[in-house]
Protein backbone atom coordinates (compact mmCIF):
# COMPACT_ATOMS: atom_id res chain seq x y z
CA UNK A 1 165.55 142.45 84.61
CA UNK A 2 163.63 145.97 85.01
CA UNK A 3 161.06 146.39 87.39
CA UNK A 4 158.93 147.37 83.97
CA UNK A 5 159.50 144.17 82.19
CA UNK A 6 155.90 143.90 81.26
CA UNK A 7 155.97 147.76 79.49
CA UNK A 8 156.93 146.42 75.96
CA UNK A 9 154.07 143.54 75.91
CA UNK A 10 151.54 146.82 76.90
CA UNK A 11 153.67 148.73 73.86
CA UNK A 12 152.72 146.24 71.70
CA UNK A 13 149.12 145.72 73.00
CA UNK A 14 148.84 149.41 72.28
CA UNK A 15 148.94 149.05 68.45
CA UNK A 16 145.37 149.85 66.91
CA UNK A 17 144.80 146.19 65.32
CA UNK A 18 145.90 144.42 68.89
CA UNK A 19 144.16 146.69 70.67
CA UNK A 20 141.02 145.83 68.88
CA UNK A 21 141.28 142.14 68.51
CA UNK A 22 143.74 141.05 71.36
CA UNK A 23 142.45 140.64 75.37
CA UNK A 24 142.96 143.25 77.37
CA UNK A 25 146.62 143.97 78.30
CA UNK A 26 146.13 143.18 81.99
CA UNK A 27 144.45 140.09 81.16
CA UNK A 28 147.26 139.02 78.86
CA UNK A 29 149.69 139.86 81.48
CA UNK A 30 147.46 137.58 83.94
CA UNK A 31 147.24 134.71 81.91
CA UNK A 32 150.80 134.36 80.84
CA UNK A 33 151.93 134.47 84.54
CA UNK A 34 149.45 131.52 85.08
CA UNK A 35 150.60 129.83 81.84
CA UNK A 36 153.88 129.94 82.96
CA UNK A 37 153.18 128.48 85.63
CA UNK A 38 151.95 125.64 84.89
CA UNK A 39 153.36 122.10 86.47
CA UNK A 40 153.85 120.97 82.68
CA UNK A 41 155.39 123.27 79.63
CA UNK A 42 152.10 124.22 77.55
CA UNK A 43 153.37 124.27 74.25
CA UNK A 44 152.45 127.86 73.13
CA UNK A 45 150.49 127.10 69.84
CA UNK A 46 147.93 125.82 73.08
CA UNK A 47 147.49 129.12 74.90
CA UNK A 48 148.61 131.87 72.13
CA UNK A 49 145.46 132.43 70.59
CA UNK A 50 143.57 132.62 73.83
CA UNK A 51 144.94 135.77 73.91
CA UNK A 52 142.30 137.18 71.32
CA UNK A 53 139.41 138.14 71.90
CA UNK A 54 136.77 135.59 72.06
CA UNK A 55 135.18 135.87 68.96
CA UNK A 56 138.77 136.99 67.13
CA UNK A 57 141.36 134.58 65.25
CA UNK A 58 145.13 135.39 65.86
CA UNK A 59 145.58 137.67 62.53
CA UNK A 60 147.63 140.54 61.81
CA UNK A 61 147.77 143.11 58.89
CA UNK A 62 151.17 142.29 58.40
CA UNK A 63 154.03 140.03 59.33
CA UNK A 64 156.09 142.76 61.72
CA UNK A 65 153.02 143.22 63.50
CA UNK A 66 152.82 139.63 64.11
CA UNK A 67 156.34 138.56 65.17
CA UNK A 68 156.78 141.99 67.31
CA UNK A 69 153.52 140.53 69.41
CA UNK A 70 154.78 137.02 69.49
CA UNK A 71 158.41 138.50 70.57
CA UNK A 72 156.74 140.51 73.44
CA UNK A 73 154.31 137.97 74.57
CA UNK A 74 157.81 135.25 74.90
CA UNK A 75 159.81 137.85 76.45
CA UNK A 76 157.49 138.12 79.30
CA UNK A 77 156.62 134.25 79.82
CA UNK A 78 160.57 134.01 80.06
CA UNK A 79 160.74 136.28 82.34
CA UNK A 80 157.99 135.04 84.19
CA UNK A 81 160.16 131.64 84.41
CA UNK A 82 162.90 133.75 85.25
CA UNK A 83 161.15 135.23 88.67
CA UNK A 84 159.73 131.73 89.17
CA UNK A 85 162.98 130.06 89.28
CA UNK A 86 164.85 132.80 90.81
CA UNK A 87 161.75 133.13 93.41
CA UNK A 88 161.58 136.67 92.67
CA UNK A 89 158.75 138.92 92.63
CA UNK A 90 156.84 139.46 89.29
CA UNK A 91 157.21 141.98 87.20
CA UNK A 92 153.77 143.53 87.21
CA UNK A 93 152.07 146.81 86.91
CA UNK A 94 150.49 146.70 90.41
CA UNK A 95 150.59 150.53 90.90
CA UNK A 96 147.88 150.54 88.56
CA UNK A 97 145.73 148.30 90.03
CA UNK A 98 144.15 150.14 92.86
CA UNK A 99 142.50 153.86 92.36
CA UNK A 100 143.28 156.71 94.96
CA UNK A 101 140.11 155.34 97.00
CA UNK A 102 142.18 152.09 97.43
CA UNK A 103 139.72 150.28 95.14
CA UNK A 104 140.19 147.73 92.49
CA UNK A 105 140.27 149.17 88.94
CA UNK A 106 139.63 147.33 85.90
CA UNK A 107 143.36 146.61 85.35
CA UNK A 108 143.55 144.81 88.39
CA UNK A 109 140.35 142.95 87.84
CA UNK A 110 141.72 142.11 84.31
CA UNK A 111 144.75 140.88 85.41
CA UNK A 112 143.13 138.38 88.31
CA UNK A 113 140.85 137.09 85.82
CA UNK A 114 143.32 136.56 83.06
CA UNK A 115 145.42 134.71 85.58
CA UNK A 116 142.09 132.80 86.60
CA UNK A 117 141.32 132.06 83.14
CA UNK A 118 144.55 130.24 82.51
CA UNK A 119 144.41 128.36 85.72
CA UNK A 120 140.60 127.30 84.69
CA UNK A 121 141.88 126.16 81.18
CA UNK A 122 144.54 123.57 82.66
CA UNK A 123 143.25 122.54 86.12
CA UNK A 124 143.47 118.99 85.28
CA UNK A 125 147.23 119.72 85.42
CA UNK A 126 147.11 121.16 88.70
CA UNK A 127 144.56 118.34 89.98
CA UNK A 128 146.91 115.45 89.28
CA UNK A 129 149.62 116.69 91.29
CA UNK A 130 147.05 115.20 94.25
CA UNK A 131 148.54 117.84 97.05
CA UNK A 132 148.08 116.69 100.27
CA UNK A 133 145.17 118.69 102.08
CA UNK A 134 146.74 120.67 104.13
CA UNK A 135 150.07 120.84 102.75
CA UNK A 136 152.35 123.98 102.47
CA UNK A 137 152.15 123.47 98.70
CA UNK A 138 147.70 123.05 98.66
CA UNK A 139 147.67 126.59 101.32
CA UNK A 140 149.88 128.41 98.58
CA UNK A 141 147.62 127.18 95.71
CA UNK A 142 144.64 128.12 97.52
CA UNK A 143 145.52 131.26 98.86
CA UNK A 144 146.54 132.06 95.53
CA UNK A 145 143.34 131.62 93.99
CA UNK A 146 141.45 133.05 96.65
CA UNK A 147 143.09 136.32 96.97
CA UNK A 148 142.78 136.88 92.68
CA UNK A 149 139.08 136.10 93.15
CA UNK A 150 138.58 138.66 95.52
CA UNK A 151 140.75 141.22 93.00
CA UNK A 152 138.21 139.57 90.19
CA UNK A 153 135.34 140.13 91.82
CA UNK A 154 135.64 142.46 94.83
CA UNK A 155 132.02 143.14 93.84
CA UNK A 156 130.55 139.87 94.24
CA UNK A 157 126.69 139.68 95.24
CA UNK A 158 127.10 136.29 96.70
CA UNK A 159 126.80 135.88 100.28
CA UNK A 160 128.60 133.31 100.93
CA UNK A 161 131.66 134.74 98.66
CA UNK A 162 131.17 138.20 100.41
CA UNK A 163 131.51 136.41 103.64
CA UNK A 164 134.58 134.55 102.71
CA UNK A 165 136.18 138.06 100.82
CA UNK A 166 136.01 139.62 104.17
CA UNK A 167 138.23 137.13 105.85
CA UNK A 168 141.04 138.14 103.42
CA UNK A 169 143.58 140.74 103.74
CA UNK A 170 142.53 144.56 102.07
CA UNK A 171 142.85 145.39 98.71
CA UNK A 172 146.09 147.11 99.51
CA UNK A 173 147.87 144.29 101.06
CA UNK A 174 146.28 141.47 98.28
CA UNK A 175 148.17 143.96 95.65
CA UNK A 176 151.34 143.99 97.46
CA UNK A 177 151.48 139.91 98.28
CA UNK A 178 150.30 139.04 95.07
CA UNK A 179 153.76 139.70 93.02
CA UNK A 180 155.74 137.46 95.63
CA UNK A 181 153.00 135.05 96.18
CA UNK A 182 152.44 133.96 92.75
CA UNK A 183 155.78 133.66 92.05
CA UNK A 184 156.46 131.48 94.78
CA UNK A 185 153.68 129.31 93.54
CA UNK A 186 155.14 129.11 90.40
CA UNK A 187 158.14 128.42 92.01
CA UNK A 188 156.43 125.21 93.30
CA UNK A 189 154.98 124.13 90.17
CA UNK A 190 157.55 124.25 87.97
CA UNK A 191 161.33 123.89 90.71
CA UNK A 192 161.18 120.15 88.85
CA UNK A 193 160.09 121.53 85.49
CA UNK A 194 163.33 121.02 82.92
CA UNK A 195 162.43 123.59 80.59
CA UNK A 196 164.04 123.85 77.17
């Protein structure tokens, strides 16, 4: 696997008709890591056309276009599973996540809240594996999700989210656990997994 395993899904995002109707890259990125994830296989006729853009049906000018997006959206939730099994980082564009004032840039903030938006979609999945409070397993889960809220929304007006945001780690560090982290959460979720 190459440390650029995500660079032909951004390829493909790249063509004029994706570009226009797809998600952002990032976000795609975000919420097939999450997808993956996932303590139960999601068929992907489920979560594919999430991938669009809200108010777009999966369609495609022609049938190449269509199988070489379907081709690079599978080759990275495999390789996802891949890094989740192996417990290796993911393969993610994290250099491109932070600007040279070590802030968040939309790519990053795309990328949280694609993996957010996935989580969101099946919590009742995560919810029934009842973790114990205080578990290794729970901490993971909600450091997890705390540290891609604060990459989501490093800009949040709340208060009480602000307050919370500052007892995290900086920006810099948050992009440099986050490969390793969520991989060993998807580790967790899917080590008893028998995937096909």
């Amino acid at each position: 696997m190459t440390d650029k395993a995500y660079q032909v899904l951004i390829n493909v995002c790249e063509i004029p008709e994706i570009k226009k109707n797809a998600r952002g890259c990032n976000e795609i990125l975000g919420f097939i890591s999450s997808i993956a994830a996932a303590p139960v296989q999601v068929e992907i006729e489920q979560w594919m056309p999430f991938l669009w853009a809200e108010d777009s049906a999966p369609s495609f000018s022609d049938e190449q276009t269509a199988v070489d997006f379907a081709a690079a959206v599978l080759q990275f939730y495999e390789q996802c599973l891949v890094c989740y099994q192996q417990l290796l980082p993911l393969p993610l564009p994290t250099e491109q996540w932070l600007d040279q004032e070590l802030q968040v840039t939309a790519q990053g903030r795309l990328f949280a809240a694609g993996y957010l938006s996935a989580f969101h979609s099946i919590e009742a999945v995560w919810q029934s594996l009842d973790l114990q409070p205080g578990s290794e397993a729970e901490q993971l889960l909600q450091t997890s999700m705390l540290l891609l809220s604060k990459l989501a929304a490093s800009d949040s007006d709340e208060t009480q989210m602000q307050f919370l945001f500052s007892q995290l780690p900086d920006m810099p560090e948050i992009v440099d656990l986050l490969p390793a982290l969520l991989s060993k959460l998807g580790h967790f979720s899917t080590q008893d997994i028998a995937y096909a």
